[in-house]
N, C-alpha and C. Protein backbone atom coordinates (compact mmCIF):
# COMPACT_ATOMS: atom_id res chain seq x y z
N UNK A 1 121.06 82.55 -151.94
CA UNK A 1 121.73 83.09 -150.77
C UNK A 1 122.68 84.21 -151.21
N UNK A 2 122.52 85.42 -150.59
CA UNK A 2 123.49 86.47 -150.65
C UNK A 2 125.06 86.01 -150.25
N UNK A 3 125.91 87.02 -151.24
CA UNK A 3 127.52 86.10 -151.51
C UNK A 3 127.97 86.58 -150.48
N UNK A 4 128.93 85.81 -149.82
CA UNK A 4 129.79 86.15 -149.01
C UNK A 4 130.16 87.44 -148.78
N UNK A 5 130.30 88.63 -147.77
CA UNK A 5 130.54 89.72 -147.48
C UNK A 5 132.00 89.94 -147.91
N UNK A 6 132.65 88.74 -147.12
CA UNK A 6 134.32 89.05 -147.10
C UNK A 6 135.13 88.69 -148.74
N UNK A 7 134.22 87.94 -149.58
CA UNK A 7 134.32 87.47 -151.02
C UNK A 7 134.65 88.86 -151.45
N UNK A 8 133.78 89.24 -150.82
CA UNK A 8 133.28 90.77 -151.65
C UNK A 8 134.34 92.09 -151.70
N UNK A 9 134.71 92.67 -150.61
CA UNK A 9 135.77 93.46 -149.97
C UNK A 9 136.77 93.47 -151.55
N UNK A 10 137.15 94.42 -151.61
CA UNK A 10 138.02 94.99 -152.39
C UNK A 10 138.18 95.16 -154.04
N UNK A 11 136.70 94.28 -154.01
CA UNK A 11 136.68 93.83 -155.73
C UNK A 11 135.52 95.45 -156.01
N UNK A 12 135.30 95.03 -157.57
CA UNK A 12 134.08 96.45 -157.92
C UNK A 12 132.96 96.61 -157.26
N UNK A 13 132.72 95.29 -157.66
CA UNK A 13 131.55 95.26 -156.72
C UNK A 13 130.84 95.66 -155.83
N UNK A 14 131.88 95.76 -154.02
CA UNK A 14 131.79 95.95 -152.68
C UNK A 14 132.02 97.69 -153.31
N UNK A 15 132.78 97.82 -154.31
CA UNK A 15 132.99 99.48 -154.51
C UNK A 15 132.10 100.53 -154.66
N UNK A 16 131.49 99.96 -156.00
CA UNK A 16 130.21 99.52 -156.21
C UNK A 16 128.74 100.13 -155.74
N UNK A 17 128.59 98.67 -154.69
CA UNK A 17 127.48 99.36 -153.35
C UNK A 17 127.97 100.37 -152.70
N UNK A 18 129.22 100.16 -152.38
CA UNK A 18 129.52 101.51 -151.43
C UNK A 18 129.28 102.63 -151.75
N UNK A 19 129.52 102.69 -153.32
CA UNK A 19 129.35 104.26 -153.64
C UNK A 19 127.68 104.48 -154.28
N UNK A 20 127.07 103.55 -154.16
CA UNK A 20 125.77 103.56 -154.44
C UNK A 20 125.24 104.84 -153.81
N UNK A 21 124.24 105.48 -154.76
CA UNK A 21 123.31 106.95 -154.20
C UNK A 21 121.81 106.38 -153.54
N UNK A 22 121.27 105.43 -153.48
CA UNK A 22 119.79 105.28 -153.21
C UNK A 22 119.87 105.41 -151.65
N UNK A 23 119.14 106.02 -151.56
CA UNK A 23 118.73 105.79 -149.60
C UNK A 23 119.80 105.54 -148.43
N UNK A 24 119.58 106.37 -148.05
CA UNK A 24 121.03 106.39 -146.94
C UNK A 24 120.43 107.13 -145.46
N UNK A 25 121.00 106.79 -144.01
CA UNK A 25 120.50 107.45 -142.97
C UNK A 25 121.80 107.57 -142.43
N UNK A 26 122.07 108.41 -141.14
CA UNK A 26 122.96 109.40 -140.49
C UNK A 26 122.77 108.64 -139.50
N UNK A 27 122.63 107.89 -138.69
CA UNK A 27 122.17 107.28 -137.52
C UNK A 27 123.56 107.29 -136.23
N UNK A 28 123.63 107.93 -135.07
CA UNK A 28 124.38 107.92 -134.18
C UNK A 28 124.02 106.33 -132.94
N UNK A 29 125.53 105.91 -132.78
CA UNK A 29 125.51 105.06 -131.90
C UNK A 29 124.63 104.78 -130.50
N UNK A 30 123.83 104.15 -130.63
CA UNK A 30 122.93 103.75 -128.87
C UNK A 30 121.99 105.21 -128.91
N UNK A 31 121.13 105.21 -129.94
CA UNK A 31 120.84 106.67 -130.08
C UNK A 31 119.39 105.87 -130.79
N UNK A 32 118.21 106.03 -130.56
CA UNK A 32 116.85 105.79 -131.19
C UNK A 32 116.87 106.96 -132.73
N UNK A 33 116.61 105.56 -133.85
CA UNK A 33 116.00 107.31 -135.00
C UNK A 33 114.70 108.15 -134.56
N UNK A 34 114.57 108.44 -136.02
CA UNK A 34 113.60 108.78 -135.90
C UNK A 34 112.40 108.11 -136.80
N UNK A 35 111.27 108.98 -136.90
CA UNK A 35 110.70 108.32 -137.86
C UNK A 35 110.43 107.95 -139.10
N UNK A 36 111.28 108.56 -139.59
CA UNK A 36 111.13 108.55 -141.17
C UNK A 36 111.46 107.39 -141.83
N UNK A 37 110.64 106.95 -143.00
CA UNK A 37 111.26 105.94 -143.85
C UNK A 37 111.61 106.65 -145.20
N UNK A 38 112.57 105.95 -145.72
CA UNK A 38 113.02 106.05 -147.14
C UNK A 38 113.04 104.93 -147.78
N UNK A 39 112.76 105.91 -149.30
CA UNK A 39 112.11 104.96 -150.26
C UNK A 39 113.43 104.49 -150.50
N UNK A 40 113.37 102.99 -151.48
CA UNK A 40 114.44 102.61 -152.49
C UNK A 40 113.74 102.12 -153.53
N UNK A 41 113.75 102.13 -154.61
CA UNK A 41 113.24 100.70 -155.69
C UNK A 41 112.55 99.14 -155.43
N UNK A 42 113.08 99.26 -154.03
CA UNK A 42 112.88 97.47 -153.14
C UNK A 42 111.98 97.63 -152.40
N UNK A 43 111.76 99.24 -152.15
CA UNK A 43 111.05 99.09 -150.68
C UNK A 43 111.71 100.42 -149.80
N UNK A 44 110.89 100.05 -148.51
CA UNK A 44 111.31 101.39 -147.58
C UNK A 44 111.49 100.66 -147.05
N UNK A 45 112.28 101.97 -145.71
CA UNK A 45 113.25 101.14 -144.56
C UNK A 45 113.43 102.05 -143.67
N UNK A 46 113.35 102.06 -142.51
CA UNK A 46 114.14 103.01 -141.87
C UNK A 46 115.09 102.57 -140.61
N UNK A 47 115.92 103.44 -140.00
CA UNK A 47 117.24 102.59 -139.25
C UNK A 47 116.31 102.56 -137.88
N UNK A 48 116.01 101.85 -137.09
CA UNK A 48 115.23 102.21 -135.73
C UNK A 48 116.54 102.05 -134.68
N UNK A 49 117.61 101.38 -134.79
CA UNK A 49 118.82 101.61 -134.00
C UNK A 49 119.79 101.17 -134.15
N UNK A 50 121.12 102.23 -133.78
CA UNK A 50 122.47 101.38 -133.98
C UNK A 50 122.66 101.51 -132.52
N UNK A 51 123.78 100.17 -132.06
CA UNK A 51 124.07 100.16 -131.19
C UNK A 51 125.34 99.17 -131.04
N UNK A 52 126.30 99.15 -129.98
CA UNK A 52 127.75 98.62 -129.71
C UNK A 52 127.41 97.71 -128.88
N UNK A 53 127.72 96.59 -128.65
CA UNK A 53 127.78 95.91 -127.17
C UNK A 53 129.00 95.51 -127.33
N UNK A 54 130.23 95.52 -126.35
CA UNK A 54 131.10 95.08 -126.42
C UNK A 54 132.01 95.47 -127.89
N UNK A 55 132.79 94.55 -128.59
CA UNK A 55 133.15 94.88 -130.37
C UNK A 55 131.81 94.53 -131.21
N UNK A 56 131.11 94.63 -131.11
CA UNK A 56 130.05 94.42 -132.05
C UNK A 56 129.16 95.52 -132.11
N UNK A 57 128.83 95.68 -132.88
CA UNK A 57 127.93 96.62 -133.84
C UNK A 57 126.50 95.96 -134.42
N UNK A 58 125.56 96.57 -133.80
CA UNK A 58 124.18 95.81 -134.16
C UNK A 58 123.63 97.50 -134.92
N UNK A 59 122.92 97.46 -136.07
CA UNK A 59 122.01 97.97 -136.53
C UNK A 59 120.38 97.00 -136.58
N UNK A 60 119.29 97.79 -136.24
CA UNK A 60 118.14 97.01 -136.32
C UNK A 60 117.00 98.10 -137.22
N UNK A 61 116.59 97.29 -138.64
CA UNK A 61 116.54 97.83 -139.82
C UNK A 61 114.48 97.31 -140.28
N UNK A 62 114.30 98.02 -139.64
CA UNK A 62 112.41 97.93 -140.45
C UNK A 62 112.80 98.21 -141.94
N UNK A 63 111.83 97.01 -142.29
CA UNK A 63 111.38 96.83 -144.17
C UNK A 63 109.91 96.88 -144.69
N UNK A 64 109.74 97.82 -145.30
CA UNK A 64 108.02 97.52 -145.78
C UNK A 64 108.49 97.63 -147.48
N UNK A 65 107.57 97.03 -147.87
CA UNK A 65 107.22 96.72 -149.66
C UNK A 65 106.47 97.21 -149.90
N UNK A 66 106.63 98.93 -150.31
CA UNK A 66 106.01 99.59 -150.54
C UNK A 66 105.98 99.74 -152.30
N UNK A 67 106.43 98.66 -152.80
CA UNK A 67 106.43 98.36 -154.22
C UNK A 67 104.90 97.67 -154.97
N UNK A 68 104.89 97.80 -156.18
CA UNK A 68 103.69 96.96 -156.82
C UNK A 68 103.89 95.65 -156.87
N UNK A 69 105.34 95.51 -156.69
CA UNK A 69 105.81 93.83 -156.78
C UNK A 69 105.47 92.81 -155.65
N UNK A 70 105.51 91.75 -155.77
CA UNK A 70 105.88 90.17 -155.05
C UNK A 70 106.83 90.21 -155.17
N UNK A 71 107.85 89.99 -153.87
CA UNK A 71 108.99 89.57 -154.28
C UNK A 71 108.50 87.79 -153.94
N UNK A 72 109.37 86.91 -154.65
CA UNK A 72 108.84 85.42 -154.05
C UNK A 72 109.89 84.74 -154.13
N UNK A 73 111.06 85.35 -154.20
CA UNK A 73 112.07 84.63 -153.40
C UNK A 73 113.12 85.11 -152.03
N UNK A 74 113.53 86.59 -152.41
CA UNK A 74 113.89 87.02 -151.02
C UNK A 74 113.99 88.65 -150.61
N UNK A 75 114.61 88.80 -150.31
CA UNK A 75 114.55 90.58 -149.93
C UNK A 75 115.70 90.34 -149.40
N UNK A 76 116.94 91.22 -150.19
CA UNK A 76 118.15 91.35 -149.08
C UNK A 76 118.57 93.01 -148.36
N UNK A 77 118.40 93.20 -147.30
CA UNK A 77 118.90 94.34 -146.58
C UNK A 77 120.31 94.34 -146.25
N UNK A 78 120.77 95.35 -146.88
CA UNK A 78 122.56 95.09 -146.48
C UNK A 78 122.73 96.39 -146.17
N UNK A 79 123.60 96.39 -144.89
CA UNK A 79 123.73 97.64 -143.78
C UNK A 79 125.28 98.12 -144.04
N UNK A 80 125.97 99.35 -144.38
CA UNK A 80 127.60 99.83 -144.65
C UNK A 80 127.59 100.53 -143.62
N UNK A 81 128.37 100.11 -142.90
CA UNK A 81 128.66 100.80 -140.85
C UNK A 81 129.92 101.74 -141.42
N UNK A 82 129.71 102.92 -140.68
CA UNK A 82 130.85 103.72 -141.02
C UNK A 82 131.48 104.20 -139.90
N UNK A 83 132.80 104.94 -140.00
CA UNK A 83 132.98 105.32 -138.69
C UNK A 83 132.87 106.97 -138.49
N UNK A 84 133.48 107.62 -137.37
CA UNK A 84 133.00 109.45 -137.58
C UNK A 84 134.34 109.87 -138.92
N UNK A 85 134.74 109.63 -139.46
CA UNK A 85 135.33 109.80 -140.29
C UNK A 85 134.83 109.84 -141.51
N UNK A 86 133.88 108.98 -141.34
CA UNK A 86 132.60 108.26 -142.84
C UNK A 86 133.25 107.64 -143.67
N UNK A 87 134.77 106.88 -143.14
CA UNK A 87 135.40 105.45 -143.79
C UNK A 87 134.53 104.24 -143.43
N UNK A 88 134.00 103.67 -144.54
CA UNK A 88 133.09 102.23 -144.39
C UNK A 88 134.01 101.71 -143.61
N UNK A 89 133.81 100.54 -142.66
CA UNK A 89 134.63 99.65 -141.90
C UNK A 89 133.77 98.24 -142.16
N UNK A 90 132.84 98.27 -142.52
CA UNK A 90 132.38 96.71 -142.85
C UNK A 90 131.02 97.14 -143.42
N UNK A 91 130.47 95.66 -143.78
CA UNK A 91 129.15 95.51 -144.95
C UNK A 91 128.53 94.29 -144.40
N UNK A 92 127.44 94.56 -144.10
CA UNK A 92 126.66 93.13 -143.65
C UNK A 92 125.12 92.93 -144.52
N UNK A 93 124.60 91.93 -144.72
CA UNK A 93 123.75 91.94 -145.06
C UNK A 93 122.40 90.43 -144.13
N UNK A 94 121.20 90.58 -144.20
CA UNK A 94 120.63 89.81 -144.13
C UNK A 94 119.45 89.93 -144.83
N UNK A 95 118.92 88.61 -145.19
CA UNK A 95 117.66 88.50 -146.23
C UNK A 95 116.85 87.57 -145.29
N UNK A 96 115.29 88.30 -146.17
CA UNK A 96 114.11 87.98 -145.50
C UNK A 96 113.75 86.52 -146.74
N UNK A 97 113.36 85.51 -146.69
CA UNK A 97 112.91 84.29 -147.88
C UNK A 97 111.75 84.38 -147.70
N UNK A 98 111.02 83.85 -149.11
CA UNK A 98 109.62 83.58 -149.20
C UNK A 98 109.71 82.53 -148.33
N UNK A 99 110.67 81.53 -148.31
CA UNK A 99 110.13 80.14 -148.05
C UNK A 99 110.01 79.87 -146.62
N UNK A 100 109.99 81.49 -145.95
CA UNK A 100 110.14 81.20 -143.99
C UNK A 100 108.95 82.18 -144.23
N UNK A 101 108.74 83.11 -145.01
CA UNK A 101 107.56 84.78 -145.11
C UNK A 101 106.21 84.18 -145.64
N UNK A 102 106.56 83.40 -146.85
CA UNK A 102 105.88 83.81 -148.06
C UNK A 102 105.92 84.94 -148.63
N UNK A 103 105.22 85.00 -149.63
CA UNK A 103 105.15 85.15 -150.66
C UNK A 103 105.35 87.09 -149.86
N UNK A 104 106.60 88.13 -150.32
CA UNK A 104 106.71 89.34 -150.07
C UNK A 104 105.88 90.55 -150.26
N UNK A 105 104.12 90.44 -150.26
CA UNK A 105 103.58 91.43 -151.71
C UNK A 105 103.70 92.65 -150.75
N UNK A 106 102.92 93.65 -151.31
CA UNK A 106 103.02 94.76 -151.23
C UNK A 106 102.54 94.71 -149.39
N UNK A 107 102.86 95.67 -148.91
CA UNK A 107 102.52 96.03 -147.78
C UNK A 107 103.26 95.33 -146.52
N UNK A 108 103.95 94.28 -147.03
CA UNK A 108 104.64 93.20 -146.32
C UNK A 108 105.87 94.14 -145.47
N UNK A 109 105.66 94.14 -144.06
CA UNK A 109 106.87 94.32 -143.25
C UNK A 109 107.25 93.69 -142.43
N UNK A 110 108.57 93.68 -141.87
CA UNK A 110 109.33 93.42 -141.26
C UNK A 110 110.78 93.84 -140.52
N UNK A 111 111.42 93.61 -139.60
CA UNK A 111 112.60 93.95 -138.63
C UNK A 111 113.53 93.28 -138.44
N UNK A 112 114.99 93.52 -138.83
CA UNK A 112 116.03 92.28 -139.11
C UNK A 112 116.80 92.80 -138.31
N UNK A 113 117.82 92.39 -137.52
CA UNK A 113 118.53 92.71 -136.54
C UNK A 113 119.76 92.07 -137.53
N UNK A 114 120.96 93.24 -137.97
CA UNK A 114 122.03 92.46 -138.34
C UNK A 114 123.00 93.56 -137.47
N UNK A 115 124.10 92.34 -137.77
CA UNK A 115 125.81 92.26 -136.47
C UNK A 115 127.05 92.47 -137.71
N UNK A 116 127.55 93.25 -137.12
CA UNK A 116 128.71 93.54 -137.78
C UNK A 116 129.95 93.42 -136.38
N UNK A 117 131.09 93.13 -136.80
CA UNK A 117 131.92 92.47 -135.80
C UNK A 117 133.19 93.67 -135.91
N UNK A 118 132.32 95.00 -136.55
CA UNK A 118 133.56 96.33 -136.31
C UNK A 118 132.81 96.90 -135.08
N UNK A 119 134.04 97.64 -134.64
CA UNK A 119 133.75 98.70 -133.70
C UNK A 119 134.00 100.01 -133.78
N UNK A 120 133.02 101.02 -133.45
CA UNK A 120 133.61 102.26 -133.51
C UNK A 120 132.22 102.93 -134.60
N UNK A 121 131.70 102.13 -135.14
CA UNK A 121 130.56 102.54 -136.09
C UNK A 121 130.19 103.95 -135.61
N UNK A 122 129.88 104.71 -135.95
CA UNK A 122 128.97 106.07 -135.84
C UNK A 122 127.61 106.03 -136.33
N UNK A 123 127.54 105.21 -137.97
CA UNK A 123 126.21 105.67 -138.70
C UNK A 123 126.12 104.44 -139.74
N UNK A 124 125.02 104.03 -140.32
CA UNK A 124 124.89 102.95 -141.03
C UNK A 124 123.83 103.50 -142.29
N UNK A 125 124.57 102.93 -143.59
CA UNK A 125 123.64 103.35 -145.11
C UNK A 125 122.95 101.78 -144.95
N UNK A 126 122.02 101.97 -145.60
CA UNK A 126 121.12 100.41 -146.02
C UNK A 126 121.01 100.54 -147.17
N UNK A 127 121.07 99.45 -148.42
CA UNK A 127 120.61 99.08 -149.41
C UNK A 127 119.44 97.94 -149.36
N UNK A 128 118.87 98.14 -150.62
CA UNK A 128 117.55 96.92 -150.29
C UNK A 128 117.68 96.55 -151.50
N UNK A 129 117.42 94.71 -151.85
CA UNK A 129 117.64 94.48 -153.23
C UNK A 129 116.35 93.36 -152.83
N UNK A 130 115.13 93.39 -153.91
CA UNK A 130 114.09 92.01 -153.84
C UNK A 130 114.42 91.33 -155.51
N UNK A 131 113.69 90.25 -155.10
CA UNK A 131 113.49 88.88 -156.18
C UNK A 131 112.67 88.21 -156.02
């Protein structure tokens, strides 16, 4: 299981990802992307929408395994919501398991709907990490 988000906050780590270079999208609030996917090492992804309801912040994040690998234990997608300033305001993540998927191989996609409990988001980076 991916560590705690709020564990995370302030140590190298959360610094870390944040300043990570792999794959990143521009995505505006209640606004459809577009089509493009980007690669990472894990896989492609692309943002299909951010959106507010109320204080919450939903990004909804397509995954394909466009790798030579199996992953066969999980796939974690973790979303950095920013605001128009492009100060991170939170980090969420959710993972896909073999043991609900199977087994991740190549070609394997999927759509994760994750919630972040900031408001004000403008745009969301994704990282992708498999195992």
């Amino acid at each position: 299981m991916a560590q705690d988000n709020a564990k995370l906050k302030g140590t190298p780590a959360f610094e870390a990802l944040r300043s990570a270079t792999y794959g990143s999208a521009n995505k505006t609030v209640a606004q459809n992307s577009n089509t493009d996917w980007i690669s990472t090492t894990s896989g492609s992804y692309r943002v299909e929408r951010l959106w507010q309801e109320g204080s919450l912040t939903y990004a909804l994040v397509s995954y394909r395994n466009t790798t030579s690998r199996t992953f066969k234990d999980r796939v974690t997608i973790t979303a950095l919501f920013y605001d128009a300033n492009n100060r991170m305001l939170d980090m969420e993540d959710k993972s896909l398991y073999a043991s609900e998927n199977g087994p991740m191989a190549p070609s394997f996609e999927s759509t994760v709907k994750i919630m972040s409990t900031c408001a004000g988001a403008k745009r969301v980076e994704v990282r992708i990490s498999g195992y």
